[in-house]
Protein backbone atom coordinates (compact mmCIF):
# COMPACT_ATOMS: atom_id res chain seq x y z
CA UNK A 1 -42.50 -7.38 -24.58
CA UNK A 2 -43.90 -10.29 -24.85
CA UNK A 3 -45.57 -13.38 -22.55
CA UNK A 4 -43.81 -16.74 -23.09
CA UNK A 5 -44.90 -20.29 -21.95
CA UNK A 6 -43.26 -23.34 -22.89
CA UNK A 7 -42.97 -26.44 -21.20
CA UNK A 8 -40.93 -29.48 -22.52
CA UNK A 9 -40.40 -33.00 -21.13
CA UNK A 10 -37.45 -35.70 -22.20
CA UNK A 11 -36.65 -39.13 -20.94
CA UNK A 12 -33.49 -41.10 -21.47
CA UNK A 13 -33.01 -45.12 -21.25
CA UNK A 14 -30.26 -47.47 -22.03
CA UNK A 15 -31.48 -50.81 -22.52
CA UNK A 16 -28.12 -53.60 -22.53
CA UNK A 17 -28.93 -56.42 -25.48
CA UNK A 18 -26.24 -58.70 -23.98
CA UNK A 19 -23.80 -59.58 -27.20
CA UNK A 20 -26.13 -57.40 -29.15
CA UNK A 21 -25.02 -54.39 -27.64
CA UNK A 22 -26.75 -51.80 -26.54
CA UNK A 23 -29.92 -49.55 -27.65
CA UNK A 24 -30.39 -45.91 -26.36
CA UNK A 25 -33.57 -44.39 -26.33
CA UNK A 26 -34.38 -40.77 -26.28
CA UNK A 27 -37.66 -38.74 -26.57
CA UNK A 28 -38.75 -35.44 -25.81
CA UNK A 29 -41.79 -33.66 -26.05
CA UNK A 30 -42.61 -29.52 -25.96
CA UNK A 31 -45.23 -26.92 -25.77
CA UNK A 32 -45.07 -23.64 -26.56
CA UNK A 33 -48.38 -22.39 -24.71
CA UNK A 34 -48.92 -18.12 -26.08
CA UNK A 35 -48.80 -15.97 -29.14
CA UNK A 36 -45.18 -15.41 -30.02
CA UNK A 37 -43.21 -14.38 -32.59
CA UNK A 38 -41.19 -16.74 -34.94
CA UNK A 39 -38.08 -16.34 -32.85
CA UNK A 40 -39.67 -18.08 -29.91
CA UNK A 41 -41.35 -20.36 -31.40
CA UNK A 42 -39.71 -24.32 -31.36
CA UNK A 43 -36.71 -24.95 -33.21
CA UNK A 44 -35.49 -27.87 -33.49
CA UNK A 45 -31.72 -28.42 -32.69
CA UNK A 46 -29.59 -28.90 -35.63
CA UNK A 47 -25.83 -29.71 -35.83
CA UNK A 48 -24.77 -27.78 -39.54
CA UNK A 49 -21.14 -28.79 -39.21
CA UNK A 50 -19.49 -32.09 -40.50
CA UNK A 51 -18.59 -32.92 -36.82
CA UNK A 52 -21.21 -34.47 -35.45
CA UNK A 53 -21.52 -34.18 -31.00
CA UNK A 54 -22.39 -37.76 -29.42
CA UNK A 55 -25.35 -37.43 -27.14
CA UNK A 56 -26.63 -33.95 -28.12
CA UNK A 57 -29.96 -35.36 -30.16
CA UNK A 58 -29.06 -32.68 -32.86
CA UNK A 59 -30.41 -33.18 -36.44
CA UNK A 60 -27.64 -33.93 -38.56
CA UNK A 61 -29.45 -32.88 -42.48
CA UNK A 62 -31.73 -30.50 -41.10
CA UNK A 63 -31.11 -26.88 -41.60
CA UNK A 64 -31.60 -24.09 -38.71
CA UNK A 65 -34.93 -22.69 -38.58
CA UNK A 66 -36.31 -25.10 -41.49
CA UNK A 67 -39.16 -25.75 -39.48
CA UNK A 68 -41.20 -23.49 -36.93
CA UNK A 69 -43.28 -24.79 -34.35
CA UNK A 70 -45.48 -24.78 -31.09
CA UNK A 71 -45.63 -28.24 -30.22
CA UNK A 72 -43.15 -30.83 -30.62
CA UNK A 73 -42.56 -34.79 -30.01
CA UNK A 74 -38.86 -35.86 -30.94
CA UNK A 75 -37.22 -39.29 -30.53
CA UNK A 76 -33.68 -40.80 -31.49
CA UNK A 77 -32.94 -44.20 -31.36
CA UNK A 78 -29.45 -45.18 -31.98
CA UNK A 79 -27.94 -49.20 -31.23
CA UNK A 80 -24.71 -49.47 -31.09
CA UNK A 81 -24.35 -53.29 -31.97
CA UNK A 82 -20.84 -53.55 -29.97
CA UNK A 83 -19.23 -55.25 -33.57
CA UNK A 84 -21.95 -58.12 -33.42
CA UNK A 85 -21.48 -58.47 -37.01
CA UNK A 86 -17.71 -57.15 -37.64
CA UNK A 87 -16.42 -59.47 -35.10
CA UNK A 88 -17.58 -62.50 -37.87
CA UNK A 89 -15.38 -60.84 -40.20
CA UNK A 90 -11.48 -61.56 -39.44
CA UNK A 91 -10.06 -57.87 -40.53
CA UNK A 92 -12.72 -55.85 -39.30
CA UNK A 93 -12.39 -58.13 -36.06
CA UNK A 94 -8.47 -57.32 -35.40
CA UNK A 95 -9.37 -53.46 -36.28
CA UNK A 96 -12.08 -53.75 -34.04
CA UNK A 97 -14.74 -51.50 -35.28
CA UNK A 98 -18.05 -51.34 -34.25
CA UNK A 99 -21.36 -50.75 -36.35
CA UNK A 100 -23.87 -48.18 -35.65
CA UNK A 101 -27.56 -47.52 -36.44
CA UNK A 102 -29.90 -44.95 -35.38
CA UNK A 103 -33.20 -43.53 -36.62
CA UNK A 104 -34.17 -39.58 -35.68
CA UNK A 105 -37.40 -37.70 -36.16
CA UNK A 106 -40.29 -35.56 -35.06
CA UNK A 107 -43.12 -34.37 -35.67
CA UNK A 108 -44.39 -30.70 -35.31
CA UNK A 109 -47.21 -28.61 -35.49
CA UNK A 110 -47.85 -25.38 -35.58
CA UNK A 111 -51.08 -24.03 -34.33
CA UNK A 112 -53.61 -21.41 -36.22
CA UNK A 113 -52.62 -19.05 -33.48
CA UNK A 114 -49.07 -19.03 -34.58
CA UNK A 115 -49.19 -19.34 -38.12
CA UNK A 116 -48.52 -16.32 -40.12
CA UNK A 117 -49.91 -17.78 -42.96
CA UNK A 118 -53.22 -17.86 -42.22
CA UNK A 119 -55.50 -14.76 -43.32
CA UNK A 120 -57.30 -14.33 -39.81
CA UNK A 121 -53.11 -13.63 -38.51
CA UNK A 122 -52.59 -11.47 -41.68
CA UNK A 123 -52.28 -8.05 -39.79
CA UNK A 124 -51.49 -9.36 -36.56
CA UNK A 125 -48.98 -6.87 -34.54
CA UNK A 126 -47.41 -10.07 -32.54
CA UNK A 127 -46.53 -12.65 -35.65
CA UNK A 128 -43.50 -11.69 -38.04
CA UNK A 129 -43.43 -13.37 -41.59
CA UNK A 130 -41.14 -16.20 -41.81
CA UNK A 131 -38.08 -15.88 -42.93
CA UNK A 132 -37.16 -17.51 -46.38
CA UNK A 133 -36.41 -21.17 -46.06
CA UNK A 134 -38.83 -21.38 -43.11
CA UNK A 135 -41.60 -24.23 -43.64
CA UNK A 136 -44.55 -25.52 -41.38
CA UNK A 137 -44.55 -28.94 -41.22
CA UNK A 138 -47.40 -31.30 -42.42
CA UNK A 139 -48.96 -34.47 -40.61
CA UNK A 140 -46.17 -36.76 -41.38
CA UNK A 141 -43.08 -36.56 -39.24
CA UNK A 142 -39.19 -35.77 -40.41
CA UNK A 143 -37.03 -38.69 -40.01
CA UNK A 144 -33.53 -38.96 -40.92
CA UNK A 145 -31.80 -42.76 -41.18
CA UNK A 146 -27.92 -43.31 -40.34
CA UNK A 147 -25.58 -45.85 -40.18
CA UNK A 148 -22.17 -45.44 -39.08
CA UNK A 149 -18.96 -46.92 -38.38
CA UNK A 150 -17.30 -46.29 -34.96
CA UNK A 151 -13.97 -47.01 -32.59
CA UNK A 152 -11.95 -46.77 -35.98
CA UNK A 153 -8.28 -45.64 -34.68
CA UNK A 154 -10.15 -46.26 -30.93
CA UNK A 155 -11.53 -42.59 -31.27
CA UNK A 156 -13.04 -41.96 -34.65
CA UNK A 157 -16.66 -42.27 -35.61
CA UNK A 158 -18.29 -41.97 -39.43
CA UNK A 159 -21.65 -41.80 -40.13
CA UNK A 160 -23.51 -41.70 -42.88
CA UNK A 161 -27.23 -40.18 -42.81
CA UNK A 162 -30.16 -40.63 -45.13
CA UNK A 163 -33.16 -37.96 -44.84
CA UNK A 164 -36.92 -40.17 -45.38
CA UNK A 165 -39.21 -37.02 -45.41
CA UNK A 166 -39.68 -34.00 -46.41
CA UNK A 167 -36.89 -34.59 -49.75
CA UNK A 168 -38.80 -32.21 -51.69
CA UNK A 169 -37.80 -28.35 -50.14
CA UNK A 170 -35.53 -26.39 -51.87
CA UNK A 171 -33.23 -26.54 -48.81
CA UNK A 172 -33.36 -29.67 -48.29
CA UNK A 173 -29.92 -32.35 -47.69
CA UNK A 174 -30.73 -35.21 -48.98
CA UNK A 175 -27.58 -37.47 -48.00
CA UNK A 176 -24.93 -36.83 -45.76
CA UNK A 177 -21.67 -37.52 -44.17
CA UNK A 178 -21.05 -36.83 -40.81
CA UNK A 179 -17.67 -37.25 -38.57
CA UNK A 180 -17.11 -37.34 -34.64
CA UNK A 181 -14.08 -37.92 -31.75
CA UNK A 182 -15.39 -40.08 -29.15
CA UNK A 183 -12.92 -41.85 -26.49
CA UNK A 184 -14.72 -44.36 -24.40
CA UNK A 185 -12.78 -45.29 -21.53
């Protein structure tokens, strides 16, 4: 048995750009308040398939569990630029696709009481070890970069996604492809 806090706040906002399309802004922030064990500590949400889910703020290169921890900001930007610049381009205008950019990240941090690493937590009956492929992050945040091309067929969406940070773990997905059905009507 044990005693669990956590308290988390997001906010959502569409700002319209006129011809430029449209920016959406989400950021959340969390707090997981007691001693825990790595299983309820923060994870952030990850999508590990090649389909990605519109509007779900998943991490598209990130693996599950890759990072563990007790507090939390996260923000996704994504601008849909409504074919601002495919429009200037006469195929790409009668196809009518639309380009897409977004930026991802967070930062973490896992405090001395929840870090299994440390020697004072060595023996500690609460904390389990990590599993392999668990990391704690540092003071820089993970960001992921993507780019995408969307309304192909009037329903298809492909992104592609470049990870900034954290390149250097043995788990880590560097570059990725991701795919998604979305029908706007």
């Amino acid at each position: 048995k044990y005693k669990m806090n956590y308290t988390e706040a997001s906010i959502y906002k569409r700002f319209w750009l006129n011809s430029w399309g449209k920016l959406d802004c989400y950021v959340s922030a969390g707090a997981q308040w007691d001693k825990v064990p790595f299983p309820l500590l923060i994870m952030p949400k990850v999508n590990l398939s090649w389909f990605s889910q519109p509007g779900t703020y998943t991490f598209q290169l990130m693996n599950n569990m890759e990072f563990l921890n007790d507090r939390y900001a996260m923000w996704h930007i994504s601008w849909d630029l409504n074919g601002k610049l495919f429009n200037r381009i006469p195929l790409l205008k009668s196809l009518k696709w639309r380009e897409y950019i977004s930026v991802r990240g967070m930062y973490g941090k896992l405090t001395d009481k929840n870090n299994p690493f440390l020697p004072q937590n060595a023996d500690d009956k609460i904390l389990f070890q990590f599993p392999e492929g668990c990391n704690v992050m540092t003071s820089k945040p993970y960001v992921e970069f993507a780019v995408g091309v969307h309304n192909i067929f009037k329903f298809l969406e492909v992104d592609y996604i470049h990870r900034a940070t954290y390149r250097n773990l043995d788990t880590a997905i560097r570059n990725g492809v991701r795919f998604a059905l979305n029908m706007t009507f």
